[in-house]
C-alpha atoms as a PDB file:
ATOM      1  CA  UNK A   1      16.520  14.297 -13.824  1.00  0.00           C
ATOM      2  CA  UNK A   2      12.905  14.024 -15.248  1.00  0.00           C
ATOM      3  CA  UNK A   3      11.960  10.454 -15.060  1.00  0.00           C
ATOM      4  CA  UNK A   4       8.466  11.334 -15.525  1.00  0.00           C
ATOM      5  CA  UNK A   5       8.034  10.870 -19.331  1.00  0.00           C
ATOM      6  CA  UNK A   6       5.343  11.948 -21.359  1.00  0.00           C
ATOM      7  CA  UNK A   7       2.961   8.879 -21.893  1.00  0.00           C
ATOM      8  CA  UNK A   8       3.787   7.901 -17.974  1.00  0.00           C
ATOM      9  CA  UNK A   9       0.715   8.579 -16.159  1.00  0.00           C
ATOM     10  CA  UNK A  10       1.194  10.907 -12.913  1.00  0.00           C
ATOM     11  CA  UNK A  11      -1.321   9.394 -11.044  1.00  0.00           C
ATOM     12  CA  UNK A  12      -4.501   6.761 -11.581  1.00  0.00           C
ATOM     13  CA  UNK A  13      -7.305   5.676  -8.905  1.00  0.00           C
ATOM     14  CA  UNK A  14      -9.949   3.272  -9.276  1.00  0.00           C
ATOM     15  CA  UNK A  15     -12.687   1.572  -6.671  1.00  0.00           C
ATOM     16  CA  UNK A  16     -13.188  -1.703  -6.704  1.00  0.00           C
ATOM     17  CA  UNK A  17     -15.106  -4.411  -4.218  1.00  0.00           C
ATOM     18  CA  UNK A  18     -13.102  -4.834  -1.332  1.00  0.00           C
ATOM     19  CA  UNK A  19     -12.781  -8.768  -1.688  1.00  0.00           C
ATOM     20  CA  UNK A  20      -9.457 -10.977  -1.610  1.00  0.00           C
ATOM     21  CA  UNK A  21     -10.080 -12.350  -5.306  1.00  0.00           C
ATOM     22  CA  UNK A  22      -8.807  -8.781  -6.380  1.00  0.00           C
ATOM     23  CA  UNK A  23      -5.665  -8.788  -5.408  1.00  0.00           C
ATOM     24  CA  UNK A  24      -4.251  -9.819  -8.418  1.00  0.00           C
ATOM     25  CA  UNK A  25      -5.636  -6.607 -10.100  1.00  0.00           C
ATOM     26  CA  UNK A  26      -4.948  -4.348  -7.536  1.00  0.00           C
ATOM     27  CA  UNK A  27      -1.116  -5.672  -7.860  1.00  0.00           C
ATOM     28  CA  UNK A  28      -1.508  -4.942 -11.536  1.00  0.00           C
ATOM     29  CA  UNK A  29      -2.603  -1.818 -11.080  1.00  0.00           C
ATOM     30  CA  UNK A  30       0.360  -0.540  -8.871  1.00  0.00           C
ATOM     31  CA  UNK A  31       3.026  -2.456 -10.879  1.00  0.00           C
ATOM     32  CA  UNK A  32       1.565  -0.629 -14.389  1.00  0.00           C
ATOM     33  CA  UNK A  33       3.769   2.523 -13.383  1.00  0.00           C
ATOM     34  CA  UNK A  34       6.552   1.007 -11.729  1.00  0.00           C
ATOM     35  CA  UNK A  35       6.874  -1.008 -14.755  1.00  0.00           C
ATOM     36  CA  UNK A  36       6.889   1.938 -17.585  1.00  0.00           C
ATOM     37  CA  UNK A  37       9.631   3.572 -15.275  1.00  0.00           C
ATOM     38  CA  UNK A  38      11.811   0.364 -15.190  1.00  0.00           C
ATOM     39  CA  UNK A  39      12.010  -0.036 -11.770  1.00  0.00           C
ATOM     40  CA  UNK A  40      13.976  -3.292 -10.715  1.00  0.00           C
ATOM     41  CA  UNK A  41      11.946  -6.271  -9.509  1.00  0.00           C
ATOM     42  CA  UNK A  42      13.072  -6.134  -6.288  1.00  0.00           C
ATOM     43  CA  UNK A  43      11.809  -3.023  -5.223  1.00  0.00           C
ATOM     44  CA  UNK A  44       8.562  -4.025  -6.708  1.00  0.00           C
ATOM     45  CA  UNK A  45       7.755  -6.610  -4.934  1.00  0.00           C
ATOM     46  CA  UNK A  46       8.818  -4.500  -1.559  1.00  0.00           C
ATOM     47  CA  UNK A  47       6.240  -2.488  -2.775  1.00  0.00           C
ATOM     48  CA  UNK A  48       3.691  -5.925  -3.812  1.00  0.00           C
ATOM     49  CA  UNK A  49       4.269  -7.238  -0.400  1.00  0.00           C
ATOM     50  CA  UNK A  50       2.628  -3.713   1.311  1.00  0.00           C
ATOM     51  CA  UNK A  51       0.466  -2.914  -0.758  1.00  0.00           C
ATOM     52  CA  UNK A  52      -1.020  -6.890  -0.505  1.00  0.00           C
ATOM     53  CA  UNK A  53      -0.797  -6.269   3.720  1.00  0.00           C
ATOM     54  CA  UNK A  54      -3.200  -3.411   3.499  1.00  0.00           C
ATOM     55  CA  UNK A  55      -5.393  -4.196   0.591  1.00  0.00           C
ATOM     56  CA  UNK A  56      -6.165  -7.905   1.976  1.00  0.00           C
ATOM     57  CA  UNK A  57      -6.775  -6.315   6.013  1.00  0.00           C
ATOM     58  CA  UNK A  58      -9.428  -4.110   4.347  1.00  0.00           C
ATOM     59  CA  UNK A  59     -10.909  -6.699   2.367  1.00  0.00           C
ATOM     60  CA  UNK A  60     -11.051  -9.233   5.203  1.00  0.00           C
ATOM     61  CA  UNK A  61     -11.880  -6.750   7.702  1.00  0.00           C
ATOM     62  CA  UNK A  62     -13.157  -3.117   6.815  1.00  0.00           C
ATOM     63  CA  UNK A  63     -16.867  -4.171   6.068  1.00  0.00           C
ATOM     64  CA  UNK A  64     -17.395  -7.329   8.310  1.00  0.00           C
ATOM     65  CA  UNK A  65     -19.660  -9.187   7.583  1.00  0.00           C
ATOM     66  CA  UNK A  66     -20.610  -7.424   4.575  1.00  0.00           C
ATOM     67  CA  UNK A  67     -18.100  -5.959   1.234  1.00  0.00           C
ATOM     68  CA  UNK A  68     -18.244  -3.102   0.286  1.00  0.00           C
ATOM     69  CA  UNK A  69     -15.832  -0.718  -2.086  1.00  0.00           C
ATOM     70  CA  UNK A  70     -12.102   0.413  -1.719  1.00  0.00           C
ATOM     71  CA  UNK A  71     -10.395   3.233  -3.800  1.00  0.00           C
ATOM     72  CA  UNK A  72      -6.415   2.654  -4.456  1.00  0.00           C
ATOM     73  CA  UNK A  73      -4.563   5.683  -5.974  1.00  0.00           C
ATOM     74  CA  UNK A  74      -1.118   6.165  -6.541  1.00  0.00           C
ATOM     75  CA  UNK A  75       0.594   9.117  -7.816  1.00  0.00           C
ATOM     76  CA  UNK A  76       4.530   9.264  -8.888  1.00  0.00           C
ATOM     77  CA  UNK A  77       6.432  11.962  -7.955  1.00  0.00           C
ATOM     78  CA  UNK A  78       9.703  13.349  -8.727  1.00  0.00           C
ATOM     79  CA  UNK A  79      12.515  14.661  -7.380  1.00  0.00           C
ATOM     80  CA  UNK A  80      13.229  12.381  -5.995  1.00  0.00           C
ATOM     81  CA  UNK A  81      11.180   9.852  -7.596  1.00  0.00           C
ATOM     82  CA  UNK A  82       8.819   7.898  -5.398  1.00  0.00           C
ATOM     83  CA  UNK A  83       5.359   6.524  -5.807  1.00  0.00           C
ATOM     84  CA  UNK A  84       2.305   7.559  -3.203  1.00  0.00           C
ATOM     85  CA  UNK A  85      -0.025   4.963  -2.582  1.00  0.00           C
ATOM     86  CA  UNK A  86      -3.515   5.761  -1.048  1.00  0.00           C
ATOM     87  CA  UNK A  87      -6.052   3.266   0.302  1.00  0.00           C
ATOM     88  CA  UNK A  88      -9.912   4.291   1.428  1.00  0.00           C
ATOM     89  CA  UNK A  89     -12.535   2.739   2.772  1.00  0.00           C
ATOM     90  CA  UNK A  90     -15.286   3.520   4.268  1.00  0.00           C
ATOM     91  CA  UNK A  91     -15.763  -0.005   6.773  1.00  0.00           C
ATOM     92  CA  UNK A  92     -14.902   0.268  10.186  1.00  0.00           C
ATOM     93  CA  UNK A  93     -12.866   3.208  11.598  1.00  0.00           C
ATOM     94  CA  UNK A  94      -9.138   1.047  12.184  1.00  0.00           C
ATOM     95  CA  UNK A  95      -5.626   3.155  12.338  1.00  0.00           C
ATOM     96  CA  UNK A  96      -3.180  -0.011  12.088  1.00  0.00           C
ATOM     97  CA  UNK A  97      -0.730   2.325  12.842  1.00  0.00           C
ATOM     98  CA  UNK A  98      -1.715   3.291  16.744  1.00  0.00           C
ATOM     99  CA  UNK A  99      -0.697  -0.797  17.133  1.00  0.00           C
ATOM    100  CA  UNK A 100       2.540  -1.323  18.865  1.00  0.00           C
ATOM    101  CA  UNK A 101       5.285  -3.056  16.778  1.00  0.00           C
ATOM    102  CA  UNK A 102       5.452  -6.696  18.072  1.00  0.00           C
ATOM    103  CA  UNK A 103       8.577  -7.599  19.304  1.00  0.00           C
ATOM    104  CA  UNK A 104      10.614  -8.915  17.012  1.00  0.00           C
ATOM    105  CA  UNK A 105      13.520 -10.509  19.435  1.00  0.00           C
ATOM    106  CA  UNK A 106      10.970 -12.965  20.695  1.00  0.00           C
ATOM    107  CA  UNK A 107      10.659 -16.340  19.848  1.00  0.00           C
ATOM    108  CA  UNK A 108       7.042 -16.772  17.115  1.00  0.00           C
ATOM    109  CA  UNK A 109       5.548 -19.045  20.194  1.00  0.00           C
ATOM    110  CA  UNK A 110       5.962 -15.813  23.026  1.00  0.00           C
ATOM    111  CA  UNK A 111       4.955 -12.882  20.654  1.00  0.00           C
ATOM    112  CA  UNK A 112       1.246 -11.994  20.663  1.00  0.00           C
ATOM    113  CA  UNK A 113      -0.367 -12.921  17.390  1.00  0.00           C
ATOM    114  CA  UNK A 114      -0.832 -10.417  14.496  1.00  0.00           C
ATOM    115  CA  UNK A 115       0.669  -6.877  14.007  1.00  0.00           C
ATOM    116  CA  UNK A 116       3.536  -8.272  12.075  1.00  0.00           C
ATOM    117  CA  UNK A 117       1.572  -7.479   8.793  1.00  0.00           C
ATOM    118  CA  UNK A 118       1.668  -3.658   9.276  1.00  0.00           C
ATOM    119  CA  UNK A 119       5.639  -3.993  11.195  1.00  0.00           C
ATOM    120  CA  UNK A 120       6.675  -5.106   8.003  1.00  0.00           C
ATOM    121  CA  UNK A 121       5.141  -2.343   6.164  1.00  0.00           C
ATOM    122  CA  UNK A 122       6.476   0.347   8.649  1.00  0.00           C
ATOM    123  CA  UNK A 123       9.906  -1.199   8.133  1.00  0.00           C
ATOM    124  CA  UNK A 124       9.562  -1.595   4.219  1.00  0.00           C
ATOM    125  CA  UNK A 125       7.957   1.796   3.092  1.00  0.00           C
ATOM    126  CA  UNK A 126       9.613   5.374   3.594  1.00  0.00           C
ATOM    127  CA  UNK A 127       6.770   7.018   4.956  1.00  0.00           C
ATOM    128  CA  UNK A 128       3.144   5.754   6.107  1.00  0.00           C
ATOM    129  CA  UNK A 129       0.355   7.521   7.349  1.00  0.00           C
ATOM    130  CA  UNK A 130      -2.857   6.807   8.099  1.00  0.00           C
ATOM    131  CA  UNK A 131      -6.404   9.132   9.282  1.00  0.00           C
ATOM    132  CA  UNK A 132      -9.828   8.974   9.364  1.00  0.00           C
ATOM    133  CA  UNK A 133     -11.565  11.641   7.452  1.00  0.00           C
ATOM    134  CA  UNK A 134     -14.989  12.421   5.778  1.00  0.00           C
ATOM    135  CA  UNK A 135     -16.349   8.896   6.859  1.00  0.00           C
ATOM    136  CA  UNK A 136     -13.367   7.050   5.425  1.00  0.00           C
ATOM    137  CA  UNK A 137     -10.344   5.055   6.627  1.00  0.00           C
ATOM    138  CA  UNK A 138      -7.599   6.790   4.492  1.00  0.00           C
ATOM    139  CA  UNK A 139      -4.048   5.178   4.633  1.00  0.00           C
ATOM    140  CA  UNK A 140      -1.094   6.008   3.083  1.00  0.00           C
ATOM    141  CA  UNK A 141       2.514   4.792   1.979  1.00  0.00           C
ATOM    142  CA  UNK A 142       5.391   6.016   0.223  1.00  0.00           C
ATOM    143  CA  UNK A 143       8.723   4.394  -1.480  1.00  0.00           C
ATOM    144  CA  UNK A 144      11.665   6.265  -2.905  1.00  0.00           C
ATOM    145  CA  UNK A 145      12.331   4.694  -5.979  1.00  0.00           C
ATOM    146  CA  UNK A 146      15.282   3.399  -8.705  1.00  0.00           C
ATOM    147  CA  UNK A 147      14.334   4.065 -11.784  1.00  0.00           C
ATOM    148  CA  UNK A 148      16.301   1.621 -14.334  1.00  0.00           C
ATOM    149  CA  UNK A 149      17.547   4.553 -16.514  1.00  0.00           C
ATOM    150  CA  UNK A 150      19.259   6.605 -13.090  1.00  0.00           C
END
């Protein structure tokens, strides 16, 4: 089935500052497709809480001391229908992925600090990827997707 209609974008990107205050934008910019294809609130705020992880790491982190700019993307595909999301920076070389997952079973007082950001992102998204290419941080997720007309 075709659930990309005409008047549904394919794909979008924009750069913005890299600062916390943005967030709200940034989540409006990932929702605007998930909302024309109806997907249920749920899964969008699966989506919200990754997409927040990594956007608010790179603005806290990517350029310290300094700012400097970050361009999302995402791109819908179908068959089956998913959405690709697609972070870059160019602050600090980081792969949050080379981390180990923190260990879960232990109590919050015996497991190191951090890393639970990015577990939960591993755990939420289908696939996640990240490299460092042409001077840039570039990481990736994708979620399969329910569309509200399946």
């Amino acid at each position: 089935m075709n659930y990309l209609r005409p008047g549904i974008p394919k794909s979008k990107t924009i750069t913005i500052s890299a600062e916390t205050q943005q967030l709200d934008g940034v989540l409006e910019f990932i929702n605007s497709p998930l909302d024309a294809l109806g997907v249920p609130e749920e899964e969008k705020i699966v989506i919200d809480i990754a997409v927040e992880e990594i956007y608010v790491n790179i603005a806290l982190y990517a350029y310290e001391p300094g700012r400097g700019p970050v361009t999302l993307s995402w791109t819908l595909e179908d068959e089956p229908l998913s959405i690709r999301i697609d972070f870059m920076d160019r602050g600090t070389p980081y792969d949050p992925l080379a981390r180990e997952d923190p260990d879960v079973t232990l109590s919050a007082e015996d497991r190191q600090i951090g890393g639970l950001g990015i577990y939960m992102v591993r755990r939420s998204m289908d696939e996640v990827a990240y490299e460092y290419r042409d001077g840039q941080n570039c990481f990736m997720m994708k979620k399969l997707l329910a569309a509200a007309d399946k």
